[in-house]
Protein backbone atom coordinates (compact mmCIF):
# COMPACT_ATOMS: atom_id res chain seq x y z
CA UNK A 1 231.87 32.75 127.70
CA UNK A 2 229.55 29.78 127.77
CA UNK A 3 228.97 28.41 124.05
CA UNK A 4 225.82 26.52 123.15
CA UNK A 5 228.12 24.68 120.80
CA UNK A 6 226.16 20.93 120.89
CA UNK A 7 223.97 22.00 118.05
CA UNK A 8 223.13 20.28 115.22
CA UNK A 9 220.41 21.50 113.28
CA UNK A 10 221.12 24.81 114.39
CA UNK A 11 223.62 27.36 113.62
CA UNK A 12 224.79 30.68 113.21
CA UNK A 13 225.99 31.22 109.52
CA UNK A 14 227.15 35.00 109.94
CA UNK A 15 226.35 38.02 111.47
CA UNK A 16 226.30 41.95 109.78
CA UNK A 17 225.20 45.18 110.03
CA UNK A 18 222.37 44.35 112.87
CA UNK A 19 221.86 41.23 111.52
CA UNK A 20 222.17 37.26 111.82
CA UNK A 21 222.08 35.01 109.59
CA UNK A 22 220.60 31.53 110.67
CA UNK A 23 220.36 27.96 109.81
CA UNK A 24 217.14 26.71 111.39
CA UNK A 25 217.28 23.24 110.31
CA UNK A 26 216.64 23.14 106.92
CA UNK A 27 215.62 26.40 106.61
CA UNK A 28 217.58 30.20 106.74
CA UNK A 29 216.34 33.15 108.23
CA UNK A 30 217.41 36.36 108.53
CA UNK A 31 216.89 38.46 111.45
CA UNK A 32 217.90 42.07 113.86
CA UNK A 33 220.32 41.77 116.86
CA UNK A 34 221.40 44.74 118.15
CA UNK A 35 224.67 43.25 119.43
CA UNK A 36 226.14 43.26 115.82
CA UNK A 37 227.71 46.65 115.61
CA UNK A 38 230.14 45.46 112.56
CA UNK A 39 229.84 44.58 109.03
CA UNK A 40 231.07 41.97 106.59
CA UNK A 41 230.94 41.42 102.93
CA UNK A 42 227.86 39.10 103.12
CA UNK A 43 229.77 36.57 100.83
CA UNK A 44 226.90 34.09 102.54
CA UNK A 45 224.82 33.17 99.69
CA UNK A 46 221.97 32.49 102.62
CA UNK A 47 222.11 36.47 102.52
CA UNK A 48 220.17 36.90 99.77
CA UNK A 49 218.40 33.61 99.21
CA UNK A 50 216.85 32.75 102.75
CA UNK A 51 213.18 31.33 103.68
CA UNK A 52 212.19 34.41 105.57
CA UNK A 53 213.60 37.85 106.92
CA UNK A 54 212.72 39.77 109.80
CA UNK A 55 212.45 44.01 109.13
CA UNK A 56 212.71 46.18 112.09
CA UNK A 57 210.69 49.40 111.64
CA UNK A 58 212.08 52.91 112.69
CA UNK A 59 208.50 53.40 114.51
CA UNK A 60 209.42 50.25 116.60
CA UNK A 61 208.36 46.69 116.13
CA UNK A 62 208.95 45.88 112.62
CA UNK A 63 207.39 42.61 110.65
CA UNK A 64 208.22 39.22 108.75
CA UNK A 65 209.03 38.86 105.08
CA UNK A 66 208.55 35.62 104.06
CA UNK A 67 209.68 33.97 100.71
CA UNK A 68 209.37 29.88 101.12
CA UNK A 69 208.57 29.28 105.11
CA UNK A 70 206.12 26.88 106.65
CA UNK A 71 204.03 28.30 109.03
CA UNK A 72 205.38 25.96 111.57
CA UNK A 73 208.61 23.53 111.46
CA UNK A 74 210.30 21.13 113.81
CA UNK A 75 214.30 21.17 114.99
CA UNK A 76 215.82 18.80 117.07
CA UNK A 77 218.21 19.15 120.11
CA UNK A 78 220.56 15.60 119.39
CA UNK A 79 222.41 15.43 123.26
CA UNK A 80 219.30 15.56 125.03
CA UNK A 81 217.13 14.00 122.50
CA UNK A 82 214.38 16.94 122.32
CA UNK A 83 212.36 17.93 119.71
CA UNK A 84 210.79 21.68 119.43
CA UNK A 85 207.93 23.03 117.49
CA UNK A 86 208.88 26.61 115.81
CA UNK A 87 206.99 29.22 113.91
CA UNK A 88 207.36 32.92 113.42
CA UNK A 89 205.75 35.65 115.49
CA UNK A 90 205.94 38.56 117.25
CA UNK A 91 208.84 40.76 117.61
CA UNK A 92 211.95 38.37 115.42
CA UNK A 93 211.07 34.87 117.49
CA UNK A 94 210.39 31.57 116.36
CA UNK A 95 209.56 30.10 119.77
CA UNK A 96 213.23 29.06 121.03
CA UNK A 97 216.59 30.51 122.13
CA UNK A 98 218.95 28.15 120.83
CA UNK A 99 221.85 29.39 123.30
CA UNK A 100 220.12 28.24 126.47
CA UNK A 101 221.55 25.05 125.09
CA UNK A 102 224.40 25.72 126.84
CA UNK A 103 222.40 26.04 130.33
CA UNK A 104 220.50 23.14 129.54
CA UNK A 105 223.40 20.68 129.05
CA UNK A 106 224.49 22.14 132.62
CA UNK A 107 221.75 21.78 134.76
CA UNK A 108 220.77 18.32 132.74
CA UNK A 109 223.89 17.12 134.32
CA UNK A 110 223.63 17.91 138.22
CA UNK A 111 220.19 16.55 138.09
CA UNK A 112 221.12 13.59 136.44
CA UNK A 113 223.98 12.97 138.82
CA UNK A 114 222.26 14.12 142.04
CA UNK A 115 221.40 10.79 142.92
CA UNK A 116 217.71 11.61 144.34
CA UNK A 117 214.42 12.83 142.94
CA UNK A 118 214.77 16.57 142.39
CA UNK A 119 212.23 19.28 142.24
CA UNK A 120 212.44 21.88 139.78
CA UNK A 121 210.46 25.51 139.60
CA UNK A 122 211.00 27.14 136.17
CA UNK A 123 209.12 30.74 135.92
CA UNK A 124 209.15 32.84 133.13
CA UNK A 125 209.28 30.02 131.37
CA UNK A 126 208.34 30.29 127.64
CA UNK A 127 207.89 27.59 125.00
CA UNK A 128 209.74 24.86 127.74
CA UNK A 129 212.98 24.89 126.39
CA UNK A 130 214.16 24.42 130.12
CA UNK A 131 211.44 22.51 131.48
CA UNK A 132 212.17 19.61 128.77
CA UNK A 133 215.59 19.46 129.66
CA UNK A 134 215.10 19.25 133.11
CA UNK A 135 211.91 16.50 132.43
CA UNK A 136 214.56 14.69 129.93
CA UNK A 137 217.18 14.65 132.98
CA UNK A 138 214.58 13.33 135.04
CA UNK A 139 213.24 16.13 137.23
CA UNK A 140 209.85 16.89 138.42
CA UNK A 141 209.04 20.63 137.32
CA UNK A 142 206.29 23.33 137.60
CA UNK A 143 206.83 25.32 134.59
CA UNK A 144 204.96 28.70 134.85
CA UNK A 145 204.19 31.51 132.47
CA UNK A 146 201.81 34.73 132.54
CA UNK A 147 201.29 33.65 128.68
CA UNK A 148 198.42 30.87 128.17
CA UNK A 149 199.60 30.78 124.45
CA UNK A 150 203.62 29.83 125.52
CA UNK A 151 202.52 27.29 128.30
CA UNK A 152 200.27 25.56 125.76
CA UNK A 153 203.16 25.60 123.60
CA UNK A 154 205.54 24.23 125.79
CA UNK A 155 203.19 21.18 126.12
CA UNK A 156 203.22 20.59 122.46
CA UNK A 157 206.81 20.58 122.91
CA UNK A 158 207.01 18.27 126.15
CA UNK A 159 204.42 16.04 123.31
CA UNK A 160 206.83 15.73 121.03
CA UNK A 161 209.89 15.07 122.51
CA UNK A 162 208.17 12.28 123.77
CA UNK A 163 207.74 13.75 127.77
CA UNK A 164 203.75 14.04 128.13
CA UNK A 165 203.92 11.35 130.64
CA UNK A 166 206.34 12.92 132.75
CA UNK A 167 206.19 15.00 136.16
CA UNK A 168 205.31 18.41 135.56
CA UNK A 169 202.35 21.06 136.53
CA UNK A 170 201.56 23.54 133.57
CA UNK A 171 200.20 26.62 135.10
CA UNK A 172 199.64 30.26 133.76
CA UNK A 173 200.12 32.39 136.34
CA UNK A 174 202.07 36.02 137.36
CA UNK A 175 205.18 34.40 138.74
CA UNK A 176 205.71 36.96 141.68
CA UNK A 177 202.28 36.26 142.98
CA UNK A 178 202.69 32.60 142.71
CA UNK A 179 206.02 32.56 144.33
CA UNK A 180 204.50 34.38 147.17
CA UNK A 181 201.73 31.36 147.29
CA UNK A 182 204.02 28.80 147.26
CA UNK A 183 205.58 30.58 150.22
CA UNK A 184 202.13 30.67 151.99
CA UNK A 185 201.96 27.03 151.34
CA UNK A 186 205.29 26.12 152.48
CA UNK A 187 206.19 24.42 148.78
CA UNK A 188 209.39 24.13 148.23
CA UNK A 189 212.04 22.98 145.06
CA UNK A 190 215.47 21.67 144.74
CA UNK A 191 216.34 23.63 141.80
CA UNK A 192 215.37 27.03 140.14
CA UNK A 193 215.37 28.50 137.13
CA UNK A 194 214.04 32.18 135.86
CA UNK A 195 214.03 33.57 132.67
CA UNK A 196 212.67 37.11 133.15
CA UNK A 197 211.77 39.52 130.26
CA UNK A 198 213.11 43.04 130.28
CA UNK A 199 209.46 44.43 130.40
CA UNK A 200 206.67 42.19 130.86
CA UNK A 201 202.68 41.90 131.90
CA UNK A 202 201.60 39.08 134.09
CA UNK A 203 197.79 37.61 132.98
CA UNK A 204 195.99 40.55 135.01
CA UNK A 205 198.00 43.30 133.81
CA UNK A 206 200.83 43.11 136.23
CA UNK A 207 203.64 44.92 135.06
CA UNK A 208 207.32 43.57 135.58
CA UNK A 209 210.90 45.58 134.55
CA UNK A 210 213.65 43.75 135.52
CA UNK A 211 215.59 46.04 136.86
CA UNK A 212 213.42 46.94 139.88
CA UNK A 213 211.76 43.71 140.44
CA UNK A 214 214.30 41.21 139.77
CA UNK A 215 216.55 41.47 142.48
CA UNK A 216 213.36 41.09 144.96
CA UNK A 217 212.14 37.98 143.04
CA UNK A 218 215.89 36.41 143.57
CA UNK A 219 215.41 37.04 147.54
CA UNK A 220 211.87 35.88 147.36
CA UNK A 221 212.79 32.16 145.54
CA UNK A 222 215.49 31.78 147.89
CA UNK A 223 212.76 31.01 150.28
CA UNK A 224 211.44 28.52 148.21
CA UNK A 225 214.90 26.34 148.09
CA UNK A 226 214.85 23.36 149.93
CA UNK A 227 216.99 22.25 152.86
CA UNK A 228 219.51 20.49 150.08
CA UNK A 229 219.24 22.43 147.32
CA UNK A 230 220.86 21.77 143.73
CA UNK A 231 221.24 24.86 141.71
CA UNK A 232 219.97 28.36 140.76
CA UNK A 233 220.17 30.05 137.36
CA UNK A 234 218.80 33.24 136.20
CA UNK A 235 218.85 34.05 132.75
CA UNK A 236 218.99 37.88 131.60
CA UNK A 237 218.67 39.65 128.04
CA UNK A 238 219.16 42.83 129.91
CA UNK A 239 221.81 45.39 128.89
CA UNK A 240 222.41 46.52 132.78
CA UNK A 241 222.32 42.76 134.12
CA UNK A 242 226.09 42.09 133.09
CA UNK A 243 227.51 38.74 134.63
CA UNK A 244 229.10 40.48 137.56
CA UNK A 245 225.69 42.05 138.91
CA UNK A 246 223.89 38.91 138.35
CA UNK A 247 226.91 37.29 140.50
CA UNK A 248 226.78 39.85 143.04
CA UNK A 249 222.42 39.27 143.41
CA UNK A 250 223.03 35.60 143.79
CA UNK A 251 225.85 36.06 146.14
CA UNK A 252 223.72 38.30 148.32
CA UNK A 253 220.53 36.64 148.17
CA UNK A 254 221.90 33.40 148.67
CA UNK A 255 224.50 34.12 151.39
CA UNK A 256 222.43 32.44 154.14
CA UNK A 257 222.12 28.97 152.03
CA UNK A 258 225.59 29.44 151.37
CA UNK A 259 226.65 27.45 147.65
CA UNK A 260 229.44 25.80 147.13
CA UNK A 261 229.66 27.69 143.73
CA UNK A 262 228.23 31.07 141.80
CA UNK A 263 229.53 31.91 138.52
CA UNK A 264 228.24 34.45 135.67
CA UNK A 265 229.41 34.31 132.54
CA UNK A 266 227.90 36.02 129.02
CA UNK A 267 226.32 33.39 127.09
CA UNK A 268 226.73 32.87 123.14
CA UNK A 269 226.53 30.62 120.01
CA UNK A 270 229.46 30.60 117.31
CA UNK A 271 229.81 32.14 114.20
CA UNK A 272 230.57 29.84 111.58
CA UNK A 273 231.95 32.50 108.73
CA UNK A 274 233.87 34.05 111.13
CA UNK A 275 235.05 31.90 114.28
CA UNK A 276 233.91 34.19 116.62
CA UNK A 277 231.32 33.83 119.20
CA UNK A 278 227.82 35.91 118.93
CA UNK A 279 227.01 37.34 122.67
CA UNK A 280 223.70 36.43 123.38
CA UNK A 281 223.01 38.04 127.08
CA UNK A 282 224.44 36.11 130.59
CA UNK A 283 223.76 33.42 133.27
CA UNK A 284 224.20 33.51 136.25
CA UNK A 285 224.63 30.26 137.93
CA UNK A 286 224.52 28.79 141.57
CA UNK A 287 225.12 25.40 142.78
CA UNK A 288 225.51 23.07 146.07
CA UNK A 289 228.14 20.15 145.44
């Protein structure tokens, strides 16, 4: 498993009975994931003093409970010197998936060492976790999402870890369609990364689920890479995308460009009560040496 273990300000305190208990900073929240099937004694005095909680509700959805939370808060990734803006909304998220660390550190790494300017297409791409590693490491990137409220959040983030100035084209737009445009137009990008949502609607109502659209969206990027490509990850949250099918969709969209490397793995954060490592969903990674 791949840990996002270079954190900081971040961690995972302990984890029972569908729930996580977080250190966000300076602040500790409390909130559902499904992947915690077991229970503890909650000895974590975080349990029942934290800044906020998160309640599911039976009817689905579920809503914030909030006992000494600022409506918005900064943390700070040290190793890549970022800085992101958080806040709680919809659905459990504060604007950041603090295991992509892990992915981050990686790709930060090939583009740092690759020795020529690289081009990087991010879609699906959320508050710009991602894109501000890969503007940090020194990439040019088009960072696009269906949501006008994430992309303008993702520039506030780009703002404040101190990246406004850098390379990158903010644009909210369906991803499919603009894949298939950059096709048209004969773009192309050394590097890609996707992030795609289980269920999803792009800004005209498009509707995306993963599992019959993503494979198609893997093929169609391919023809986006350029003649020396760098790498390829897709990120997935999806119970049915385990690391080997993610593996065998790279492999098989990818077999004509023919990387030197494709690995999946399940990606996670440790525990610190415990010692164990919380499964956060997979990556699937390709790369050309």
């Amino acid at each position: 498993m791949w840990q996002a273990e270079n954190w900081k300000e971040y961690e995972v305190l302990d984890t029972s009975d569908g729930e996580k208990l977080e250190r966000w900073g300076k602040y500790l929240l409390v909130r559902p994931d499904p992947q915690v099937i077991w229970k503890t004694d909650r000895k974590e005095a975080g349990w029942t003093h934290p800044n906020a909680r998160y309640h599911r509700s039976q009817k689905g959805g579920g809503s914030w409970e909030f006992f000494d939370l600022p409506r918005t808060w900064e943390i700070h990734y040290d190793p890549l010197g970022l800085t992101f803006n958080l806040k709680p909304f919809s659905f459990k998220h504060t604007g950041l998936f603090p295991e992509q660390a892990v992915n981050w550190d990686w790709f930060s790494t090939l583009i740092e060492n690759a020795g020529r300017p690289i081009r990087v297409l991010n879609l699906f791409a959320y508050t710009g976790g991602a894109t501000c590693a890969a503007l940090r490491a020194g990439a040019n990137v088009t960072h696009v999402d269906a949501s006008r409220g994430m992309v303008t959040w993702a520039h506030e983030n780009a703002d404040l870890s101190g990246l406004g100035e850098r390379p990158v084209r903010w644009l909210v737009d369906d991803c499919v369609k603009f894949v298939e445009r950059e096709i048209r137009r004969e773009n192309v990008y050394d590097a890609i990364i996707m992030d795609p949502p289980s269920y999803g609607r792009g800004p005209k109502g498009e509707i995306w689920k993963v599992e019959d659209d993503i494979f198609d969206l893997i093929q169609l990027c391919a023809r986006l890479l350029s003649d020396h490509p760098l790498f390829y990850l897709v990120n997935s949250y999806t119970t049915g995308l385990q690391a080997g099918v993610l593996t065998y969709m790279l492999s098989t969209a990818l077999k004509d460009r023919r990387p030197d490397h494709i690995m999946s793995e399940e990606v996670g954060l440790p525990v610190t009560k415990s010692g164990l490592v919380l499964p956060c969903g997979c990556a699937g990674r390709a790369w050309w040496d």
